[in-house]
Protein backbone atom coordinates (compact mmCIF):
# COMPACT_ATOMS: atom_id res chain seq x y z
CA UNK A 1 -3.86 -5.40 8.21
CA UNK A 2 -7.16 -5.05 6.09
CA UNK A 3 -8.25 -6.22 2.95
CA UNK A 4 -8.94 -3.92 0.25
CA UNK A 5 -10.82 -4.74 -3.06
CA UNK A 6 -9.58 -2.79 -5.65
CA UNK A 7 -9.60 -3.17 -9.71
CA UNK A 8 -10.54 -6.65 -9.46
CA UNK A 9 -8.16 -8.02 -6.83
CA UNK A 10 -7.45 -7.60 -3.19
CA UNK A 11 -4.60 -5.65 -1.45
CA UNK A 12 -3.55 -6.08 1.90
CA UNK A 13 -2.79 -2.68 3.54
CA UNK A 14 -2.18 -1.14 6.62
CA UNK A 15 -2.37 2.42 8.12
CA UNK A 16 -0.98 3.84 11.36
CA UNK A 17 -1.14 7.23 12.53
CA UNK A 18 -2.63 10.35 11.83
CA UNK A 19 -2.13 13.62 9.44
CA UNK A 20 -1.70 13.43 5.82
CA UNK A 21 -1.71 10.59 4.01
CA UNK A 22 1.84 9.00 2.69
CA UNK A 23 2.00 5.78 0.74
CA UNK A 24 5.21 3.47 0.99
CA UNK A 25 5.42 1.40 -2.15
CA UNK A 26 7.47 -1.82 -1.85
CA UNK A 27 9.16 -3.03 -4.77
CA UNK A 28 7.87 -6.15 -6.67
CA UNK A 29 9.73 -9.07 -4.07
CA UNK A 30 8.97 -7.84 -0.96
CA UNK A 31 6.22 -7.28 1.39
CA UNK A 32 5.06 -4.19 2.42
CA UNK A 33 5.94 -4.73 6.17
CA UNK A 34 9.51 -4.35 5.47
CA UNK A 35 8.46 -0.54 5.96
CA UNK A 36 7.51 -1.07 10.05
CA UNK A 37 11.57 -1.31 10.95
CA UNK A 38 12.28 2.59 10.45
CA UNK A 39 10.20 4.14 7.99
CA UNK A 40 6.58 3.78 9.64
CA UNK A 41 7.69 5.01 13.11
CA UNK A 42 9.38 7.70 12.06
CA UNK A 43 6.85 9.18 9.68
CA UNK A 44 3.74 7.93 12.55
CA UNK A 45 6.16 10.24 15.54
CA UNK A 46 6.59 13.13 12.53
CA UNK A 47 2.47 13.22 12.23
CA UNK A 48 2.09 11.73 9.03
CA UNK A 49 -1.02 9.13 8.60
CA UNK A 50 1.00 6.24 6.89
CA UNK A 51 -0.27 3.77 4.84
CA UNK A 52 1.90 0.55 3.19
CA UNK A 53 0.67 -2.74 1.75
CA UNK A 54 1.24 -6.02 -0.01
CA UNK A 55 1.91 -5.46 -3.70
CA UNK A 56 -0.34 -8.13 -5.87
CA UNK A 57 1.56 -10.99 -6.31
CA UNK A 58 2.67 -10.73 -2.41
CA UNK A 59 0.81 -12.69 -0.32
CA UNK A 60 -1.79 -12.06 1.17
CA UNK A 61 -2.81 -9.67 -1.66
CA UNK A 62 -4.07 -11.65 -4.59
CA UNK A 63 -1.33 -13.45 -6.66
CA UNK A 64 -2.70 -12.80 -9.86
CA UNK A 65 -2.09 -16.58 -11.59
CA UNK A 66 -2.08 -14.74 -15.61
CA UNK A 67 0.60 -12.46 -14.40
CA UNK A 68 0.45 -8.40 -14.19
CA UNK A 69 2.36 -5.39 -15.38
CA UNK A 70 3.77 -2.07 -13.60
CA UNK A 71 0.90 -0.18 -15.43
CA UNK A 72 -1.25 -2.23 -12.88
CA UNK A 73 0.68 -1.78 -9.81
CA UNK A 74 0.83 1.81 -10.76
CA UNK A 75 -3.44 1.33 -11.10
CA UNK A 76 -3.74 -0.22 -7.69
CA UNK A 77 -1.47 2.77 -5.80
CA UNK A 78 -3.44 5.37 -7.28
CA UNK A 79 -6.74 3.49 -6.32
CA UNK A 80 -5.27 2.93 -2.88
CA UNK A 81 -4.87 6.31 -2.18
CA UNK A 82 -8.42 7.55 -3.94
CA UNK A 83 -9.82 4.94 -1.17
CA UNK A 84 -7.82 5.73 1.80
CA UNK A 85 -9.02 9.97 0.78
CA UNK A 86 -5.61 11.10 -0.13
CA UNK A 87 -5.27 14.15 -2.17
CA UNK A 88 -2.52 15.83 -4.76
CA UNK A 89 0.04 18.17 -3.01
């Protein structure tokens, strides 16, 4: 996994494969490796690029100490995917 700064805090993502982009977006407990079981292989053999990551708050992404909102989760997808050079469909 890399580290990504992005609107003041640090996400930790990973990509695998090739193709267009798709983001998998864990919900707000769990880290984003929970994806690797079924949904990463399947999209990698189908020819998607596939990127998932560490919500803040999930270690090793920063845990944001004064809290956060969905509007910010929401902030740090979307700047995710303008850094990783994905595009509207």
């Amino acid at each position: 996994m890399a580290i990504v700064p992005l609107n003041g805090i640090e996400l930790n993502v990973q990509t695998e494969g090739s193709g267009d982009l798709v983001v998998l977006v864990m919900g707000t407990g769990s880290p984003g490796r929970v994806w690797r079981t079924y949904q990463v292989p399947a999209l990698v053999k189908a020819g998607y690029r596939v990127a998932f990551f560490d919500n803040r708050g999930i270690r090793p992404s920063s845990e944001c100490a004064d809290g956060f909102t969905i509007d910010d989760m929401v902030a740090d997808t979307a700047a995710l995917i303008e850094h990783l050079g994905g595009r509207r469909t």
